[in-house]
C-alpha atoms as a PDB file:
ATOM      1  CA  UNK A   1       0.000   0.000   0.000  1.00  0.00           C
ATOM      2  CA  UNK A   2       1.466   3.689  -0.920  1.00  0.00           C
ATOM      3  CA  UNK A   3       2.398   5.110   1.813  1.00  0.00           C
ATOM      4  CA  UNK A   4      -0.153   8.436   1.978  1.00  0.00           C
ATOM      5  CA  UNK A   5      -3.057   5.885   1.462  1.00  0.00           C
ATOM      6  CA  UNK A   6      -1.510   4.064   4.193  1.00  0.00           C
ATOM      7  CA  UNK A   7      -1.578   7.528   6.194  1.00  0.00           C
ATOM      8  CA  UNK A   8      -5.191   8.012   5.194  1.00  0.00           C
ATOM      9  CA  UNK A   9      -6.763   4.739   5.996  1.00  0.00           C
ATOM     10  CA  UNK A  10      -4.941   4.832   9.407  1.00  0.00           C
ATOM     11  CA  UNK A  11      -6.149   8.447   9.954  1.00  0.00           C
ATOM     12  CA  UNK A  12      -9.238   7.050   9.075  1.00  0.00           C
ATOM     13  CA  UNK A  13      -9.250   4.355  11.435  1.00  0.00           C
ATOM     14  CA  UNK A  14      -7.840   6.136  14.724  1.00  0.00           C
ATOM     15  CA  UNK A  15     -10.319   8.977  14.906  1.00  0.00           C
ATOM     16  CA  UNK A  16     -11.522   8.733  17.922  1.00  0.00           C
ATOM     17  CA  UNK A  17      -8.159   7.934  19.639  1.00  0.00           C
ATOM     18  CA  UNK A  18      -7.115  10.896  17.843  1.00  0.00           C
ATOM     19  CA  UNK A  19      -9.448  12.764  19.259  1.00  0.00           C
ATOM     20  CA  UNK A  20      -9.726  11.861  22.827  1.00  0.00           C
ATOM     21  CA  UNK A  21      -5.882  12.977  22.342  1.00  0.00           C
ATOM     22  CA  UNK A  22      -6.645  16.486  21.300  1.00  0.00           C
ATOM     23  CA  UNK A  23      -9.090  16.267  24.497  1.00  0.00           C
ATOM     24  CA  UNK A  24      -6.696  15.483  26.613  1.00  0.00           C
ATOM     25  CA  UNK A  25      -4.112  18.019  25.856  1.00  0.00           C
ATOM     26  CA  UNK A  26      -6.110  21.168  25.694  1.00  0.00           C
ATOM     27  CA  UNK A  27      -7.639  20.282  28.999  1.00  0.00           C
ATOM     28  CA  UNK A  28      -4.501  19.968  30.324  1.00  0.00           C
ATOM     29  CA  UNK A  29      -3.145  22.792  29.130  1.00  0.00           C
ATOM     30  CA  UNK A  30      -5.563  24.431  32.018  1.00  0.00           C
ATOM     31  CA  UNK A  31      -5.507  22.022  34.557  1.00  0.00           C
ATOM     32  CA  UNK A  32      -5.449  23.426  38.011  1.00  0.00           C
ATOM     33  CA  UNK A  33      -6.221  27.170  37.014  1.00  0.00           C
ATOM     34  CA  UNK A  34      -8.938  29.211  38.311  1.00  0.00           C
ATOM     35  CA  UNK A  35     -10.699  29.806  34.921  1.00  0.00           C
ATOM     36  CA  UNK A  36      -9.239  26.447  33.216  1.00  0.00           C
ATOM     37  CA  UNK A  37     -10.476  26.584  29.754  1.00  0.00           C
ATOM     38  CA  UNK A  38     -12.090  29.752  29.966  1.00  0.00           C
ATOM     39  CA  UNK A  39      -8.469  31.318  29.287  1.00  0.00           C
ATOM     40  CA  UNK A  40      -8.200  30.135  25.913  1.00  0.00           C
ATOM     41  CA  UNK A  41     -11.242  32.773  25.271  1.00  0.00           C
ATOM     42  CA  UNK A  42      -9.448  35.573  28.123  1.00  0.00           C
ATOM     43  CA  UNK A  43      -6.148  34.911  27.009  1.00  0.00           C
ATOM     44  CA  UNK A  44      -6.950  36.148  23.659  1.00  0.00           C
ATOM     45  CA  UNK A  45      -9.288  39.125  24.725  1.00  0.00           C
ATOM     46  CA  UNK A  46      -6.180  40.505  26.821  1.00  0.00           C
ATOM     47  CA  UNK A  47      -3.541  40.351  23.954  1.00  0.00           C
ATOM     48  CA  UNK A  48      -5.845  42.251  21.777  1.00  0.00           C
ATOM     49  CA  UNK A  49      -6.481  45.040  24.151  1.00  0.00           C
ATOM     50  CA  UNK A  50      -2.389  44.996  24.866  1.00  0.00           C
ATOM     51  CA  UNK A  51      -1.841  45.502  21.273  1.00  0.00           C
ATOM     52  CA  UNK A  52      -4.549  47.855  20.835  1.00  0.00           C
ATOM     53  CA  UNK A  53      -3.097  50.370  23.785  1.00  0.00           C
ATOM     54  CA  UNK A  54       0.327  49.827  22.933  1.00  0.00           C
ATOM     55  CA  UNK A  55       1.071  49.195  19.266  1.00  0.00           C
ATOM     56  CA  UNK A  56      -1.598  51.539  18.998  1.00  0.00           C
ATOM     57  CA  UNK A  57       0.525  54.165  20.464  1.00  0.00           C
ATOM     58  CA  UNK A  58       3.905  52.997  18.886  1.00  0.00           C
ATOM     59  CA  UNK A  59       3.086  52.567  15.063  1.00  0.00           C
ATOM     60  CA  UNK A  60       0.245  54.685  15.327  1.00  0.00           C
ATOM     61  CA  UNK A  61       2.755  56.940  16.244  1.00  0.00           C
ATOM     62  CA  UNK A  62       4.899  56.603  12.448  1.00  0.00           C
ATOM     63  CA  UNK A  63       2.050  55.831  10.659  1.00  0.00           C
ATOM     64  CA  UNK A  64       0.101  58.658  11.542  1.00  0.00           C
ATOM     65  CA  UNK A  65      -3.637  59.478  11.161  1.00  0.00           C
ATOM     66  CA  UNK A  66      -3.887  56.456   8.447  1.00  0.00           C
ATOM     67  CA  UNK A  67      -4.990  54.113  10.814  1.00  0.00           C
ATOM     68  CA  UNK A  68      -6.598  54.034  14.389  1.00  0.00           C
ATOM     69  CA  UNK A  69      -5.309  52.117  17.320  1.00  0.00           C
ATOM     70  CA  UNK A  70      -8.099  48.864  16.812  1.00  0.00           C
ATOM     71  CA  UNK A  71      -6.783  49.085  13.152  1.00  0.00           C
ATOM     72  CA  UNK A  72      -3.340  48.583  14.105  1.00  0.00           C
ATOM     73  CA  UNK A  73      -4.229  45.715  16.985  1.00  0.00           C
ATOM     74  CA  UNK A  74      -5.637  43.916  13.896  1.00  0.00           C
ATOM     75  CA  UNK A  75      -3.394  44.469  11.578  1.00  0.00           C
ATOM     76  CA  UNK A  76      -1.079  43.005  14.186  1.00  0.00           C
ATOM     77  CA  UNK A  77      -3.643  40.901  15.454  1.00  0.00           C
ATOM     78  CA  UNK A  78      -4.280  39.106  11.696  1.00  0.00           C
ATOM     79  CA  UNK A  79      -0.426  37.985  11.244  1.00  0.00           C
ATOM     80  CA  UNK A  80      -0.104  36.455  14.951  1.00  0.00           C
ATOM     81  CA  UNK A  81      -3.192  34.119  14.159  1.00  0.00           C
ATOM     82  CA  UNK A  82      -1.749  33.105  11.552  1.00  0.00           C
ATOM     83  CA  UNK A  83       1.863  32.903  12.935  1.00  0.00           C
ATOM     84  CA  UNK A  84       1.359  31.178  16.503  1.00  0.00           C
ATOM     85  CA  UNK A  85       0.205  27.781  15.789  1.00  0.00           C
ATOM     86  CA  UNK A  86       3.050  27.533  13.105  1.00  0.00           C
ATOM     87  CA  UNK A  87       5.452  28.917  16.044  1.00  0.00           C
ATOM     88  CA  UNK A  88       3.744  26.679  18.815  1.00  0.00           C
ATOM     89  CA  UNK A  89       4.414  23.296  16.494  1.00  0.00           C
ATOM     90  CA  UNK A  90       7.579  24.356  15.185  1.00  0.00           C
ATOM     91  CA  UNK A  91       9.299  25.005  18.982  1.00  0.00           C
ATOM     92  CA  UNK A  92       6.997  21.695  20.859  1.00  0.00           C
ATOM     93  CA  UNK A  93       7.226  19.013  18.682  1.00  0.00           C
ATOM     94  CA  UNK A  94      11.246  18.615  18.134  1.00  0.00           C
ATOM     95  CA  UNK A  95      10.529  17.036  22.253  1.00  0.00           C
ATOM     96  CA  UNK A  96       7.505  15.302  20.825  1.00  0.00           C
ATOM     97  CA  UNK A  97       8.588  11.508  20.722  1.00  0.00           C
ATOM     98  CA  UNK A  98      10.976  11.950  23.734  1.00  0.00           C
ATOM     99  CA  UNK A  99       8.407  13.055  25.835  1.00  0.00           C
ATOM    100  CA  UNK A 100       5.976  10.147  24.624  1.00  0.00           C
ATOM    101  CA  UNK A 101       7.689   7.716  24.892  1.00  0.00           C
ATOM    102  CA  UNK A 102       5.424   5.426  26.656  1.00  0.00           C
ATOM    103  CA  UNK A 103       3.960   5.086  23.297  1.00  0.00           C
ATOM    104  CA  UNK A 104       6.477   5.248  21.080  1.00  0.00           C
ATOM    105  CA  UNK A 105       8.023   1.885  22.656  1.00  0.00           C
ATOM    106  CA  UNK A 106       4.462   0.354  22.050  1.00  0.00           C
ATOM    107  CA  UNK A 107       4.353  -1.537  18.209  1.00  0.00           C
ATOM    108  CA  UNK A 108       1.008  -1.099  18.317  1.00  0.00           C
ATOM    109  CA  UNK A 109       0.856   2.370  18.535  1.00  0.00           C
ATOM    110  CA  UNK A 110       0.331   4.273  15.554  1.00  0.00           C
ATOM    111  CA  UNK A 111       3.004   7.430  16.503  1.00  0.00           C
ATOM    112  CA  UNK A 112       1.974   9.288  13.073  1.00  0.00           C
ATOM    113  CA  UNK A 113      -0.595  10.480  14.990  1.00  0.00           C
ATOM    114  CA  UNK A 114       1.038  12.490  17.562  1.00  0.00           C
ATOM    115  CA  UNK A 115       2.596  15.409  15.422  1.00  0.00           C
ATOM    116  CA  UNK A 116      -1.131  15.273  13.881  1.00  0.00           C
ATOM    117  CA  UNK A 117      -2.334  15.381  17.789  1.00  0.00           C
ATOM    118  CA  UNK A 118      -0.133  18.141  18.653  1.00  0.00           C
ATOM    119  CA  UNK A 119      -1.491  20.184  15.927  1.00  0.00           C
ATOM    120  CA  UNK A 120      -5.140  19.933  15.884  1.00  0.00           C
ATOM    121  CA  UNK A 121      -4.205  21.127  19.764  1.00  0.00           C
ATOM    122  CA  UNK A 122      -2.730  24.138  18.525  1.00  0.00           C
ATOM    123  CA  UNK A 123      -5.578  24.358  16.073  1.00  0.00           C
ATOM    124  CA  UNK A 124      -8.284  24.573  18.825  1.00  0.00           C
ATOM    125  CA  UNK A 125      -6.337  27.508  20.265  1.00  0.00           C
ATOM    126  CA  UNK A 126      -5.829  28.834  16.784  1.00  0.00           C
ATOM    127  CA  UNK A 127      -9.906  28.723  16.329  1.00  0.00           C
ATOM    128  CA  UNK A 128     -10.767  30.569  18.962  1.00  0.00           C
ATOM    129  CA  UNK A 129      -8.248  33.161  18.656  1.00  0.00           C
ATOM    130  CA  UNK A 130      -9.700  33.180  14.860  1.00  0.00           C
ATOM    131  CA  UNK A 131     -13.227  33.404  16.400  1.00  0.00           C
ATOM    132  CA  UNK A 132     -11.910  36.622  18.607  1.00  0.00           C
ATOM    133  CA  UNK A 133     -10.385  38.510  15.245  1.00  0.00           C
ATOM    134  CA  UNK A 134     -13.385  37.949  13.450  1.00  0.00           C
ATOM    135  CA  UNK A 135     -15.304  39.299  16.539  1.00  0.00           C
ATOM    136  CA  UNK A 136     -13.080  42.375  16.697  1.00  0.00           C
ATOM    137  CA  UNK A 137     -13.130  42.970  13.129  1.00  0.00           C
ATOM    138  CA  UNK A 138     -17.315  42.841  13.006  1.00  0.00           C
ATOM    139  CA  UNK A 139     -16.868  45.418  15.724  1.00  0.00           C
ATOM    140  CA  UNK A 140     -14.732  47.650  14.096  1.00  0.00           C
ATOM    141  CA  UNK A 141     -17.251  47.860  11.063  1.00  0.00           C
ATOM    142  CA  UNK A 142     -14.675  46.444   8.522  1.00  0.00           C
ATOM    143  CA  UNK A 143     -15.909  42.915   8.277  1.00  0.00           C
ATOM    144  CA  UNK A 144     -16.490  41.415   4.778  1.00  0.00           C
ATOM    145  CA  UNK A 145     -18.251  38.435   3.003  1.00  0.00           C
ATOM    146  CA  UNK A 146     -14.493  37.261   2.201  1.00  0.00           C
ATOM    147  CA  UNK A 147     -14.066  36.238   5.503  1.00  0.00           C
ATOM    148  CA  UNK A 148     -15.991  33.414   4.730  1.00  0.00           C
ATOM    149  CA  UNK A 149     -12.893  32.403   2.754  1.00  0.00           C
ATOM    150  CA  UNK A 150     -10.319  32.022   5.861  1.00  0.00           C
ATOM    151  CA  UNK A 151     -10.489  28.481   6.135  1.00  0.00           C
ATOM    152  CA  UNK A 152      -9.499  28.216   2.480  1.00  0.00           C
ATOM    153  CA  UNK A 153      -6.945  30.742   3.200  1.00  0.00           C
ATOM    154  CA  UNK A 154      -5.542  28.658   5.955  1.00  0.00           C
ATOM    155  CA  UNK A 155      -5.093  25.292   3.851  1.00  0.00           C
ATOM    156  CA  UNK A 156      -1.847  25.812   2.483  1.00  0.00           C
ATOM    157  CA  UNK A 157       0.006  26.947   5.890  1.00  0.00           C
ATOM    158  CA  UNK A 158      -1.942  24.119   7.916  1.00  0.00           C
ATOM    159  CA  UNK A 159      -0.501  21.579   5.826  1.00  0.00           C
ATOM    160  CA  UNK A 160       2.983  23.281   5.809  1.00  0.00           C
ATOM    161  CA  UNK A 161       2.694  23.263   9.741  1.00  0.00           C
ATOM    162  CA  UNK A 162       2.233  19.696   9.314  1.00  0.00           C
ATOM    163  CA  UNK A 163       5.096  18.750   7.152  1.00  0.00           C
ATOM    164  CA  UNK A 164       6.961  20.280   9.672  1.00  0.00           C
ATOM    165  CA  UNK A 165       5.421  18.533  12.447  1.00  0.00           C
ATOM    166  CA  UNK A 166       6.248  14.972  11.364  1.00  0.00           C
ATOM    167  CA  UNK A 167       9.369  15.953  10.152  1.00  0.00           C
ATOM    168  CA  UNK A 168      10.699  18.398  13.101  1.00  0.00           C
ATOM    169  CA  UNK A 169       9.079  15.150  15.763  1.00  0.00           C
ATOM    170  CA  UNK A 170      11.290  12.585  14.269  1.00  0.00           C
ATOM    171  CA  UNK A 171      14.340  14.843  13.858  1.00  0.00           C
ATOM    172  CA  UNK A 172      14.713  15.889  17.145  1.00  0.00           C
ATOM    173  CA  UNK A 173      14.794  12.289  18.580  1.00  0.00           C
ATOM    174  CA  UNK A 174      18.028  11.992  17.021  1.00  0.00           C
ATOM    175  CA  UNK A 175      19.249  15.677  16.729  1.00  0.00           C
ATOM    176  CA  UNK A 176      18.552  16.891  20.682  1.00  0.00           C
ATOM    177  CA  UNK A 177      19.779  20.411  19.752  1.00  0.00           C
ATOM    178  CA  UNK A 178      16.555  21.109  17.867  1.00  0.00           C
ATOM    179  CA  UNK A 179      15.036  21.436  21.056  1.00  0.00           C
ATOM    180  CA  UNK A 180      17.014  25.010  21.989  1.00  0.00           C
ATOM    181  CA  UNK A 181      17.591  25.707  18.265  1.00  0.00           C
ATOM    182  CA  UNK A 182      13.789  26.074  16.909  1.00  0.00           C
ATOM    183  CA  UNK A 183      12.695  28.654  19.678  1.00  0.00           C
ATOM    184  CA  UNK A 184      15.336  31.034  18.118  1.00  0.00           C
ATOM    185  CA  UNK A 185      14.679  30.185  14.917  1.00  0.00           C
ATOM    186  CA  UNK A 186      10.553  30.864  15.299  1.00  0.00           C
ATOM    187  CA  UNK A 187      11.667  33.955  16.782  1.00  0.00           C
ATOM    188  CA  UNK A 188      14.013  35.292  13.994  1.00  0.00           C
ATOM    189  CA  UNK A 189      11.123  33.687  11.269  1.00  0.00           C
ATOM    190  CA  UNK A 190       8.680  36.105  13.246  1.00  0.00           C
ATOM    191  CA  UNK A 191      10.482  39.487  12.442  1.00  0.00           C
ATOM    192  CA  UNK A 192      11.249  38.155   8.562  1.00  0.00           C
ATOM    193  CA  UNK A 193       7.648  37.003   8.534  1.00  0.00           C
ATOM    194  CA  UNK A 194       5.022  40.523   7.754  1.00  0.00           C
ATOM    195  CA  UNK A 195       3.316  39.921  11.549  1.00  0.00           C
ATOM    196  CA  UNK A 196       3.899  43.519  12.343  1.00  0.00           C
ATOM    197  CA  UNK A 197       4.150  45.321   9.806  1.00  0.00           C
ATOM    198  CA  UNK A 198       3.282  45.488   6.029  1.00  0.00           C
ATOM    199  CA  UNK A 199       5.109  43.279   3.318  1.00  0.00           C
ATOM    200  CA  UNK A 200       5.396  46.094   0.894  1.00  0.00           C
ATOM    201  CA  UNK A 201       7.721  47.712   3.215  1.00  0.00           C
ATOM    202  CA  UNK A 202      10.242  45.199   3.199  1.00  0.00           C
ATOM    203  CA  UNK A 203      13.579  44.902   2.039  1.00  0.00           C
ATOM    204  CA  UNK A 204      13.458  43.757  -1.801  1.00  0.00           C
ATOM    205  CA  UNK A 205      15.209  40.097  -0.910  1.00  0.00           C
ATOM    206  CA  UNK A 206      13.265  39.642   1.963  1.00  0.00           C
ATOM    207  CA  UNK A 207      10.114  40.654  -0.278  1.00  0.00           C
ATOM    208  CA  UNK A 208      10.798  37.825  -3.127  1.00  0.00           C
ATOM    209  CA  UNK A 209      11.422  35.595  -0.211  1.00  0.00           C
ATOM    210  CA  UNK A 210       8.087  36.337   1.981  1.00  0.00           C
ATOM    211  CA  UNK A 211       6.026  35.806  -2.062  1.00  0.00           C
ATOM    212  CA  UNK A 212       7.184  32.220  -2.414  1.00  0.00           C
ATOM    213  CA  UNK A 213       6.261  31.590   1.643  1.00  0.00           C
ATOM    214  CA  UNK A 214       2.935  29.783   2.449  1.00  0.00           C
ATOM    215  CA  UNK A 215       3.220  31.402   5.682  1.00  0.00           C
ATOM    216  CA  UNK A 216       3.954  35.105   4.641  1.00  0.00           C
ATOM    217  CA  UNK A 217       1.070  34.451   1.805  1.00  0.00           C
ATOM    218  CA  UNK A 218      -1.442  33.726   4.202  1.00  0.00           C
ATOM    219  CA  UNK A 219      -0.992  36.588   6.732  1.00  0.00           C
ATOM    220  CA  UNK A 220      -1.471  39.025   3.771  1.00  0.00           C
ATOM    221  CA  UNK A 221      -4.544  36.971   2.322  1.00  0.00           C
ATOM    222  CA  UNK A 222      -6.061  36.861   6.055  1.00  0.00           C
ATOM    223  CA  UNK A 223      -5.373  40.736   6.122  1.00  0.00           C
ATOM    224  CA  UNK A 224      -6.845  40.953   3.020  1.00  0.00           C
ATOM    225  CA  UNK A 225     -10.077  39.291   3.335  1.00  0.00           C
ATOM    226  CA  UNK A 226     -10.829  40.579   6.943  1.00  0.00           C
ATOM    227  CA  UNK A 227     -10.060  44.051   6.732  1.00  0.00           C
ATOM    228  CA  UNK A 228      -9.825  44.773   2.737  1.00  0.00           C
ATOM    229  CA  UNK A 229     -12.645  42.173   1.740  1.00  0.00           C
ATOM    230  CA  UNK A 230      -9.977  41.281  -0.980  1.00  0.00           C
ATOM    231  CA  UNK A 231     -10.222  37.357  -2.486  1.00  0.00           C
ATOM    232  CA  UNK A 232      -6.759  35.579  -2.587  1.00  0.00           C
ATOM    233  CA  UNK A 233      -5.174  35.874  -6.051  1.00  0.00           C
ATOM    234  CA  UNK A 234      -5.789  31.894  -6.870  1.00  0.00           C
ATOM    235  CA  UNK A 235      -2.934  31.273  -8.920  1.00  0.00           C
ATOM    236  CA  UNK A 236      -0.621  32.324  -5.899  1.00  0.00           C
ATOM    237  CA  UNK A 237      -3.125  30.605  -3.574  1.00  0.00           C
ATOM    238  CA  UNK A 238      -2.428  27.426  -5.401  1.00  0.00           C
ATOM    239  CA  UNK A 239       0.806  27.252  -6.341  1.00  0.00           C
ATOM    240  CA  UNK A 240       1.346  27.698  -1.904  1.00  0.00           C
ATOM    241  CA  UNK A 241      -1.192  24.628  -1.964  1.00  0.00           C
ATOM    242  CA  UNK A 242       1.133  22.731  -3.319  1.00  0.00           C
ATOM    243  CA  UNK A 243       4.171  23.619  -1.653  1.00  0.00           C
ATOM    244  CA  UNK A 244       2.335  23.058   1.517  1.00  0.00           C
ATOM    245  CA  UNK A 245       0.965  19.391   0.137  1.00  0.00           C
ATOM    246  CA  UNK A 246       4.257  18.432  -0.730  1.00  0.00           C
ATOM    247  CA  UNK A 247       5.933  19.883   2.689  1.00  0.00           C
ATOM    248  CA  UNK A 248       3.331  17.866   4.266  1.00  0.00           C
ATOM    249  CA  UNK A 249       4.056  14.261   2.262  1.00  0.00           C
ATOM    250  CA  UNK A 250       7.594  14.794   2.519  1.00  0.00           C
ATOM    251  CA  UNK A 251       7.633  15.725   6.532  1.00  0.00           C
ATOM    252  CA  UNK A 252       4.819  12.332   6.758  1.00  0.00           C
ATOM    253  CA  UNK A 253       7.793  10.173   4.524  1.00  0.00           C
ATOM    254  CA  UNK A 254      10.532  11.151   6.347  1.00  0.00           C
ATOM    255  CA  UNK A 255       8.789  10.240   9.863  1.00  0.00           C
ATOM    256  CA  UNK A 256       7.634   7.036   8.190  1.00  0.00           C
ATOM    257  CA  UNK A 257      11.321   6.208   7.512  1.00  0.00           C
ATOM    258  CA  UNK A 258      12.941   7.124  10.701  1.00  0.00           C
ATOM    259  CA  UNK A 259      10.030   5.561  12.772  1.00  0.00           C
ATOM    260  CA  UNK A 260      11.679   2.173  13.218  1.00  0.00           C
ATOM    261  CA  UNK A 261      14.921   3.774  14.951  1.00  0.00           C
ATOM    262  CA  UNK A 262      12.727   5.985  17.558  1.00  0.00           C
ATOM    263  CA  UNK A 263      12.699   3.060  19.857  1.00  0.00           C
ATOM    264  CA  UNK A 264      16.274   2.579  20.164  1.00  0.00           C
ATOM    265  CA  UNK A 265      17.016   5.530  19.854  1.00  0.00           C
ATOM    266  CA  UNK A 266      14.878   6.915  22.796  1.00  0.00           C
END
């Protein structure tokens, strides 16, 4: 059987242990706080009034009257939801397999699953911090049919996150350094990624590198929809499909290859 119908069937098959998974760990991402879940809605609230009050004041500051401070928040606001999950996968799941290892030592266990766990965890967050934008943007006046077109949007860098997943998971069981390395690196990709401010204000190399980026291409095409009501140019939109479907098959192939030296290795 080819290996990606392999992946399908078992995807298929494991549903509900996948999702009892994804349960588990956003419930215990809360466990033992005052508000548990209820953060995941607060938590995003609060960084939207921080970036409101202060980048607000700071860019509103060298961007003058063109914009006011709830503008700014989610113009900010737009790239981060876009950005974070990516971020949150790309620093977690290099520890991944070590720190599952109770399962990774079982044959039975189907470990493909896990980077696939670990981001449909980040994906819950990534929802309702979606849900909040949207919110905010409907207040603000400046929401537009397009908006409908997020999740669409969102294809291409969802399955680039998971490429990464699979691939970053079984890398780091034999290259422990990715564990302090990829926090940098998300950090450095966050100020060459357009999160806070506009791509057209880039330098010209790091322009033709942010137009060939799944990543980059979705923060403008979230911008655009929300807060321009601007469709995704579809060419661009699927050319970044396909990087992202082939990040995503190579990341799954790789894992598939190495998966028969986690156990010894761990």
């Amino acid at each position: 059987m080819h290996p990606l119908a392999r992946l399908t069937g078992g995807l298929f098959r494991h549903h509900y242990l996948i999702s009892q998974f994804v349960r588990r760990d956003v419930l215990l991402k809360y466990r033992g706080s005052f508000l548990g879940i209820g953060w995941s809605f607060l938590y995003p609230l609060l960084l939207l009034a921080a970036f409101t009050l202060v980048f607000g004041g700071v860019l509103g500051a060298r961007w003058g009257a063109q914009k006011s401070h709830l503008e700014l928040a989610l113009f900010i606001y737009c790239g981060l939801v876009v950005f974070t999950p990516f971020a949150e996968i790309a620093s977690t799941t290099p520890r991944l397999l070590q720190a599952n290892q109770v399962y990774v030592k079982k044959i039975l266990f189907p470990t493909e699953i896990l980077p696939l766990i670990a981001l449909l965890s980040a994906s819950v967050h990534a929802c309702v911090n979606l849900f909040i934008l949207v919110g905010a943007v409907a207040y603000s006046g400046q929401l537009h049919a397009t908006a409908l077109l997020l999740p669409i949007i969102l294809l291409p860098v969802w399955l680039l996150t998971l490429g990464a997943a699979w691939f970053l998971a079984a890398a780091g069981c034999f290259v422990r350094d990715l564990v302090h390395i990829m926090p940098v690196l998300t950090q450095l990709l966050l100020f060459l990624s357009p999160v806070f401010y506009p791509a057209d204000v880039a330098p010209p190399l790091l322009r033709e590198l942010q137009q060939v980026s799944p990543l980059a291409v979705a923060i403008q095409d979230t911008r655009a929809a929300l807060l321009d009501g601007t469709a995704p140019h579809w060419d661009v939109w699927l050319a970044m499909l396909f990087t992202g479907m082939l990040a995503a098959a190579l990341g799954y192939l790789f894992f598939r290859r190495c998966k028969e030296e986690f156990a010894d290795v761990l």
